[in-house]
N, C-alpha and C. Protein backbone atom coordinates (compact mmCIF):
# COMPACT_ATOMS: atom_id res chain seq x y z
N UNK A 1 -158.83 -57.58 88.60
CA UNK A 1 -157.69 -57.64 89.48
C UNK A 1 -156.42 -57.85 88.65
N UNK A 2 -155.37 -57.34 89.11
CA UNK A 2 -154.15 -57.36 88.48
C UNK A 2 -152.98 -58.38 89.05
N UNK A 3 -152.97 -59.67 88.25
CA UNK A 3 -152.13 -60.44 88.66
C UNK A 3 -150.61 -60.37 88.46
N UNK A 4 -149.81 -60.46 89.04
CA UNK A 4 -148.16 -60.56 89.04
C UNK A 4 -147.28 -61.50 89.31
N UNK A 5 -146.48 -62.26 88.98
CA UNK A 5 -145.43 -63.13 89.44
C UNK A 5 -144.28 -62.46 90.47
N UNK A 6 -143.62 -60.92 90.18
CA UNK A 6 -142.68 -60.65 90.76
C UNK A 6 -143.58 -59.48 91.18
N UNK A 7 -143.27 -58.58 92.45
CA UNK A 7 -143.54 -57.61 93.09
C UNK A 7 -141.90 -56.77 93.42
N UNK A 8 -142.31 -56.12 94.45
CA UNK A 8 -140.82 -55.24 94.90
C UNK A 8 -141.68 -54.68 96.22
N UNK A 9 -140.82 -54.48 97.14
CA UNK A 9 -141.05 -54.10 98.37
C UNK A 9 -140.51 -52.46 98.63
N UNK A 10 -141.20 -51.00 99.10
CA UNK A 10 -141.15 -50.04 98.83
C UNK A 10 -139.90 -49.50 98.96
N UNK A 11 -138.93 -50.35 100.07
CA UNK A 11 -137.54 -49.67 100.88
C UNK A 11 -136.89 -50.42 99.59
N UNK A 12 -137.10 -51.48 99.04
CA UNK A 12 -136.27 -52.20 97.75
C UNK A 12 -136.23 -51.39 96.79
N UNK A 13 -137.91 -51.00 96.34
CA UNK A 13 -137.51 -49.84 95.34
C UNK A 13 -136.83 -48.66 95.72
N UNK A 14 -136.87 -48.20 96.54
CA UNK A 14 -135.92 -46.87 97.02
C UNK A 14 -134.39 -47.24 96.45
N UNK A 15 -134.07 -48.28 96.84
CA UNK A 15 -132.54 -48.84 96.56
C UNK A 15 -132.33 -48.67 94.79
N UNK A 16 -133.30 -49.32 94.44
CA UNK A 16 -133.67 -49.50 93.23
C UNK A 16 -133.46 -48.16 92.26
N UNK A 17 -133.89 -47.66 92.77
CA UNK A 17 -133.98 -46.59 91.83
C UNK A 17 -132.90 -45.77 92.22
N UNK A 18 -132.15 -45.41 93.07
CA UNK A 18 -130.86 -44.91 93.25
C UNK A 18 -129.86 -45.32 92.62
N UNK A 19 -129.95 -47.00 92.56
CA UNK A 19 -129.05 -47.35 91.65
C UNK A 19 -129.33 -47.39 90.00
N UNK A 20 -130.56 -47.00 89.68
CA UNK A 20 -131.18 -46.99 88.33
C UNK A 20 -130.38 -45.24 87.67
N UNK A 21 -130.44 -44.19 88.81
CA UNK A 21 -130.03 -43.34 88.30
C UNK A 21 -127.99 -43.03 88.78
N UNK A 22 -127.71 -43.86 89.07
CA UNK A 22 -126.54 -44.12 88.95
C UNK A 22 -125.52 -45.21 87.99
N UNK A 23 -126.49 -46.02 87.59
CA UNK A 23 -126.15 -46.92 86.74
C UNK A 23 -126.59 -46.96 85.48
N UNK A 24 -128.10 -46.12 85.02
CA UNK A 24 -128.54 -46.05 83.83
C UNK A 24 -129.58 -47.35 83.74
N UNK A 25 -130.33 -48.12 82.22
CA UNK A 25 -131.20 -49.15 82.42
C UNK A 25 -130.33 -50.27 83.24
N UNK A 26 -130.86 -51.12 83.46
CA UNK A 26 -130.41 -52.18 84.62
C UNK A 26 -131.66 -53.25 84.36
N UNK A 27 -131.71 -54.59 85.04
CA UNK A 27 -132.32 -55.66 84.54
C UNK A 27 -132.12 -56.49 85.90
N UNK A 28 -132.67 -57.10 86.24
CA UNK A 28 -132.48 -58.43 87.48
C UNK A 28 -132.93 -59.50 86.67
N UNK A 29 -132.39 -60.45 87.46
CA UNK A 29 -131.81 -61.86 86.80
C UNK A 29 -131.87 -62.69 88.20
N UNK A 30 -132.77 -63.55 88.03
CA UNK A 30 -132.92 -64.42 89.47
C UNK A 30 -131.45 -65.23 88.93
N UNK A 31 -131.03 -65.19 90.17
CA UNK A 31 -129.49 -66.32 89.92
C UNK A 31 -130.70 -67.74 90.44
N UNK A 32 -129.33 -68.39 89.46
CA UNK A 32 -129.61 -70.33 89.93
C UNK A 32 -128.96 -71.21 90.52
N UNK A 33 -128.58 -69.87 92.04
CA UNK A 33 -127.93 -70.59 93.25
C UNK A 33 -126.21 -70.53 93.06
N UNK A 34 -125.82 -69.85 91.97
CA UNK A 34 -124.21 -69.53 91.83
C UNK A 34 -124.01 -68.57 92.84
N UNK A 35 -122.87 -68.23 93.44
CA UNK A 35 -122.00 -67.49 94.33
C UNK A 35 -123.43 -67.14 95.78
N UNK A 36 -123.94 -66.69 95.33
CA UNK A 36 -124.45 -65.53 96.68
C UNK A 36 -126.41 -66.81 96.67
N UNK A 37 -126.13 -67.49 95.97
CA UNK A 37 -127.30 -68.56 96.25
C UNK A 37 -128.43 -68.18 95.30
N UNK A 38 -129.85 -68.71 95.44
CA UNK A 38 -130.57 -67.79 94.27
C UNK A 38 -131.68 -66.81 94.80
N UNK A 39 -130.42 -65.62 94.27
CA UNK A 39 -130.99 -64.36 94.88
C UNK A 39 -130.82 -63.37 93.40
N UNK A 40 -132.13 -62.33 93.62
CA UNK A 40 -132.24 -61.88 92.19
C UNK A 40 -131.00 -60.64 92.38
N UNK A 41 -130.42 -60.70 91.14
CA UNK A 41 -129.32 -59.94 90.66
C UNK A 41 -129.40 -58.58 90.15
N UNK A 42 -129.32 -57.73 90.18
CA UNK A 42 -129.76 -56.48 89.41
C UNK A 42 -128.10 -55.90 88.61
N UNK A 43 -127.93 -55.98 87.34
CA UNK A 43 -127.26 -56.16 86.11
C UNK A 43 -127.43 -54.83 85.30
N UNK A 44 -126.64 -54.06 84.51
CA UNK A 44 -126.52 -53.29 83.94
C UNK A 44 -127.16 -53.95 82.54
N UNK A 45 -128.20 -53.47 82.08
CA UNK A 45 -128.76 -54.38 80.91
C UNK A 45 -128.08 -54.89 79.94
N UNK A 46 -126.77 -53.70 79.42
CA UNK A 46 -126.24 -54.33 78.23
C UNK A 46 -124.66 -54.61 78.75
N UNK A 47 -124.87 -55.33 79.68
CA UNK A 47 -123.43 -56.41 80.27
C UNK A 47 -123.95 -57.68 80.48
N UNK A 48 -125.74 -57.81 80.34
CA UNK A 48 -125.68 -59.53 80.46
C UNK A 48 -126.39 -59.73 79.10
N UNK A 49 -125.90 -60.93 78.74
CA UNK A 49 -126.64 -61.84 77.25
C UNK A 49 -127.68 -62.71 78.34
N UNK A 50 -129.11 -62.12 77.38
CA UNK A 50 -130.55 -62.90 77.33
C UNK A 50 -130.72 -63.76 76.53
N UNK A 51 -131.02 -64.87 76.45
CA UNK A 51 -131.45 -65.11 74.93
C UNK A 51 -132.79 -66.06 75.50
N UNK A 52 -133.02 -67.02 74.80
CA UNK A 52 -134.43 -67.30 74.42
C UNK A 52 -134.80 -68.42 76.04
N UNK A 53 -133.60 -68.79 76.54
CA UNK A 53 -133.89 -69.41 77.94
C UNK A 53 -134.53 -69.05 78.62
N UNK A 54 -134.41 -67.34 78.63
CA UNK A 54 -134.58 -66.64 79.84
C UNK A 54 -136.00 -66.05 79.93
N UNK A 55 -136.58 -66.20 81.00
CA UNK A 55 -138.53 -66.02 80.93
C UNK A 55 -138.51 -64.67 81.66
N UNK A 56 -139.59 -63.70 81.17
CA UNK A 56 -139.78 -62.86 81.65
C UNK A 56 -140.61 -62.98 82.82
N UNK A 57 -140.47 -62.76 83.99
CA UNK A 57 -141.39 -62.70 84.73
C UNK A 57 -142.57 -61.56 85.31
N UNK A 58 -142.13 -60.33 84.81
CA UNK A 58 -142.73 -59.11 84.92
C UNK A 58 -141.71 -57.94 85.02
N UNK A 59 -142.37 -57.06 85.15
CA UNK A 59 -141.18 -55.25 85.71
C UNK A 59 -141.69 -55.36 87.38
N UNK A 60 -140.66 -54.55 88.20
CA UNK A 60 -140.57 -54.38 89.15
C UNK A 60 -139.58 -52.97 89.53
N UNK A 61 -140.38 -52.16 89.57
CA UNK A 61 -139.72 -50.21 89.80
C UNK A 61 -139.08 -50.03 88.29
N UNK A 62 -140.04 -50.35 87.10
CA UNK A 62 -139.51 -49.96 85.65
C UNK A 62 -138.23 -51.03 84.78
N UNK A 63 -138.19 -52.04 86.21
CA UNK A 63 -136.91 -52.92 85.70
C UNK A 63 -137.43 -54.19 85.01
N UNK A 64 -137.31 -55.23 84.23
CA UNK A 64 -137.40 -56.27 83.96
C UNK A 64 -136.74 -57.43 84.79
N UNK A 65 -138.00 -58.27 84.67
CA UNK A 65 -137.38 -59.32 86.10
C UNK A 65 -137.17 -60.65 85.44
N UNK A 66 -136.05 -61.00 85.07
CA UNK A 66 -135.99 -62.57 84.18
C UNK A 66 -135.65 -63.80 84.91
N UNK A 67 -135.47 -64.78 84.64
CA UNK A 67 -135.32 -66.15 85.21
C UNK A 67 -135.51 -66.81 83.84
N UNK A 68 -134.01 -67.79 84.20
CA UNK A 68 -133.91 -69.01 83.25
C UNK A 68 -134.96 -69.68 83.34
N UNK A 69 -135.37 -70.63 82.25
CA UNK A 69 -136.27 -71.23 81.61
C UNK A 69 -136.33 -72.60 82.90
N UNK A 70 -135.08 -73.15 82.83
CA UNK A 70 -135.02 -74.39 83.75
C UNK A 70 -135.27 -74.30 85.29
N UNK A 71 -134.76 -72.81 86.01
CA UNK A 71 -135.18 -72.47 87.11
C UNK A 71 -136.94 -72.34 87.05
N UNK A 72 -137.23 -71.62 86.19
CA UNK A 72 -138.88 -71.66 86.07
C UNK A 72 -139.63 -72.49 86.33
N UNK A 73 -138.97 -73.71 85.77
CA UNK A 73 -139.75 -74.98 85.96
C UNK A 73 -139.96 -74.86 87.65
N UNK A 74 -138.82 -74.81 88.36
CA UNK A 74 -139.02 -75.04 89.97
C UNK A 74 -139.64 -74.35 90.72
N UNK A 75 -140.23 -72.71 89.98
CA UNK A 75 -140.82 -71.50 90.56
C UNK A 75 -141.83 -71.57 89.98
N UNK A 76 -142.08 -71.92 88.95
CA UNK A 76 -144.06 -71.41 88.48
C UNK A 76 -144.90 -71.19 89.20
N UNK A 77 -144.69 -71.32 90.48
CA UNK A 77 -145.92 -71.93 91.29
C UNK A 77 -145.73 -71.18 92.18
N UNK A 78 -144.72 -69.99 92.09
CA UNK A 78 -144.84 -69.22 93.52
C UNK A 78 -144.52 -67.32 92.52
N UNK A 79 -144.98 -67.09 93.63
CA UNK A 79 -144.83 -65.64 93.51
C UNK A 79 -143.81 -65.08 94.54
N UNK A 80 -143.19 -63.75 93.39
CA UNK A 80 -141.74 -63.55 94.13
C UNK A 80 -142.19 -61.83 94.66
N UNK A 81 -141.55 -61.95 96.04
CA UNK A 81 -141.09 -60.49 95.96
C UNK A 81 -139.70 -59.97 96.51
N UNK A 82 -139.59 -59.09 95.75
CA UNK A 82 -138.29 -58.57 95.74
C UNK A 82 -137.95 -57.74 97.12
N UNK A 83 -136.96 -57.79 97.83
CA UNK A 83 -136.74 -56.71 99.23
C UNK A 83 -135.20 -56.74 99.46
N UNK A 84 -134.90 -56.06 100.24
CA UNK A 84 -133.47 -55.27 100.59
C UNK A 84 -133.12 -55.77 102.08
N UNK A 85 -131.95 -56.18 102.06
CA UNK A 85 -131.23 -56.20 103.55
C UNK A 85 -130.13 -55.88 103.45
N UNK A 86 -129.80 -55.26 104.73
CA UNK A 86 -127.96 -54.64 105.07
C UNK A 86 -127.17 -55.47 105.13
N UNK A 87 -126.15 -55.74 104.08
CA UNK A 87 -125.52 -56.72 104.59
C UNK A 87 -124.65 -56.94 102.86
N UNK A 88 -123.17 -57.44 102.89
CA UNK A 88 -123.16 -57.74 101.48
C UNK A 88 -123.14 -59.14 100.88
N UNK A 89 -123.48 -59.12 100.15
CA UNK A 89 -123.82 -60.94 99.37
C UNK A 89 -121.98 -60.89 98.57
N UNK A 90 -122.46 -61.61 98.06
CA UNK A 90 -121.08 -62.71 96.99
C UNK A 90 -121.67 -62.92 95.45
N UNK A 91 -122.44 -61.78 95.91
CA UNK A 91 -122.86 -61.62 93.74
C UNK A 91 -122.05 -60.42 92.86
N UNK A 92 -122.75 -60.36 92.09
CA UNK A 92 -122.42 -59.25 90.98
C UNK A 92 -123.06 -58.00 91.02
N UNK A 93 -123.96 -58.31 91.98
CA UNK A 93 -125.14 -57.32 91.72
C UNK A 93 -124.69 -56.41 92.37
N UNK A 94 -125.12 -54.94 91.38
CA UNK A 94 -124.90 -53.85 91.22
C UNK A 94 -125.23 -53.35 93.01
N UNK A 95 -125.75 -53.91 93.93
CA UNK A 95 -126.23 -53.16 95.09
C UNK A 95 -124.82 -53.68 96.48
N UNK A 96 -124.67 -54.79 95.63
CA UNK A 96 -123.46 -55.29 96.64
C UNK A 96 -122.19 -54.39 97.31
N UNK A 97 -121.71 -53.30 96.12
CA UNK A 97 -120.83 -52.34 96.93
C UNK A 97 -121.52 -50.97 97.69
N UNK A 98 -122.55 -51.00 97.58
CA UNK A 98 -123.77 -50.22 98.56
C UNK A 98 -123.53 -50.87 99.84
N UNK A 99 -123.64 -52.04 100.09
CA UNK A 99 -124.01 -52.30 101.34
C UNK A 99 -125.01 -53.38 101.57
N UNK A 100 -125.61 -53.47 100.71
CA UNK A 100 -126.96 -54.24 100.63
C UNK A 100 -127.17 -55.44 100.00
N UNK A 101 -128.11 -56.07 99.79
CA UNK A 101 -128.36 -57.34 98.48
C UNK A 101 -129.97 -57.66 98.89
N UNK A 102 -130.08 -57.69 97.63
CA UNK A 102 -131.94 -58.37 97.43
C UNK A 102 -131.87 -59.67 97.41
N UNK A 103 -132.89 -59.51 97.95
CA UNK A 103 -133.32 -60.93 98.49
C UNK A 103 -134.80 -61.22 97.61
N UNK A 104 -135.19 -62.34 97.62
CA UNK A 104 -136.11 -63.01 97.41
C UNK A 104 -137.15 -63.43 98.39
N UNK A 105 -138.19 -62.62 98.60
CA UNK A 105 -139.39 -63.70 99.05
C UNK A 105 -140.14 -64.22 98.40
N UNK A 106 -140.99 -65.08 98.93
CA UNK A 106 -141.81 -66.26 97.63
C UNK A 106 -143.00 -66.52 98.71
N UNK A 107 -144.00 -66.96 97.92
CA UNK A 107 -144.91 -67.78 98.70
C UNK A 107 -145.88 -68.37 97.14
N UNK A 108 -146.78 -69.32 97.32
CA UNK A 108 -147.32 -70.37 96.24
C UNK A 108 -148.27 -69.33 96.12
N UNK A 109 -148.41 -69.53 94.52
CA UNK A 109 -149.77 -68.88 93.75
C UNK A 109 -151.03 -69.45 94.29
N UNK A 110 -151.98 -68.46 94.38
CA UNK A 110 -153.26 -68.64 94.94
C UNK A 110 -153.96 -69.49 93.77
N UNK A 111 -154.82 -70.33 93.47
CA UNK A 111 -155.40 -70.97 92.76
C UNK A 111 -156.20 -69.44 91.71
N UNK A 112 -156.76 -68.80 92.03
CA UNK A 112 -156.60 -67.32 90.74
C UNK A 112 -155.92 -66.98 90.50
N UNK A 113 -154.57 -66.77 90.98
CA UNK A 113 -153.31 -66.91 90.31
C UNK A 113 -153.07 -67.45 89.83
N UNK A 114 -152.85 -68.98 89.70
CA UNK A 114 -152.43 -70.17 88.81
C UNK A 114 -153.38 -70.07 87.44
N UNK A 115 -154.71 -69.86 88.05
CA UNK A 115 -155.71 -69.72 86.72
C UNK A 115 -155.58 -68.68 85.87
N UNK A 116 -154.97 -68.12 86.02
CA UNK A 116 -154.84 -66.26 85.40
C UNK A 116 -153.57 -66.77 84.33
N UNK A 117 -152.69 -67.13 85.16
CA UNK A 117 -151.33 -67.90 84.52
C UNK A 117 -151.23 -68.41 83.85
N UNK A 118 -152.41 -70.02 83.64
CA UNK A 118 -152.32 -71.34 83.26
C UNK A 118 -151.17 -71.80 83.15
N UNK A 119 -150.44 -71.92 84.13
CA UNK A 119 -149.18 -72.59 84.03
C UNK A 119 -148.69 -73.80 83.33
């Protein structure tokens, strides 16, 4: 079985990838509750600095899905998925003058999840 931390929801990737071929590589970045709350960000890759804080959490529609090191601490334990609503947020993210903003769902790792992990 194939375990994951982040997923994407099919109408999210649709978004996703429209803006992938309008924007070129791109990257999401769970925010840590600045402007639009903590909702994952989707970023033109080489307009944000990564450095060693930032944890990979998996790809999601070919993208890389990161989160700070210190937010991690508060998420290990859940699994994210990524989805789309109409509406515009108060971020940066590239989907905001679309119309839209991703959202975050979560729910706690299944105990084979956690074990797969070792958190």
């Amino acid at each position: 079985m194939k375990y994951t931390r982040v997923d994407i929801t099919e109408k999210a990737e649709k978004v996703l990838n429209e803006l992938k071929s309008k924007h070129g590589e791109v990257i999401f970045h769970q925010s840590g509750g600045c402007c639009d709350g903590s909702s994952p960000m989707l970023l033109p890759k080489e307009d944000f600095y990564l450095d060693d804080s930032d944890v990979l959490l998996g790809e999601v529609g070919g993208v890389n899905f990161y989160m700070n090191e210190a937010q991690f601490e508060y998420w290990k334990h859940t699994h994210l998925t990524v989805d789309i609503t109409e509406g515009r947020g108060s971020s940066f993210s590239l989907e905001i003058p679309e119309g839209y903003r991703f959202i975050i769902q979560s729910r706690l790792l299944s105990k084979e999840e956690e074990a797969h992990f070792t958190i």
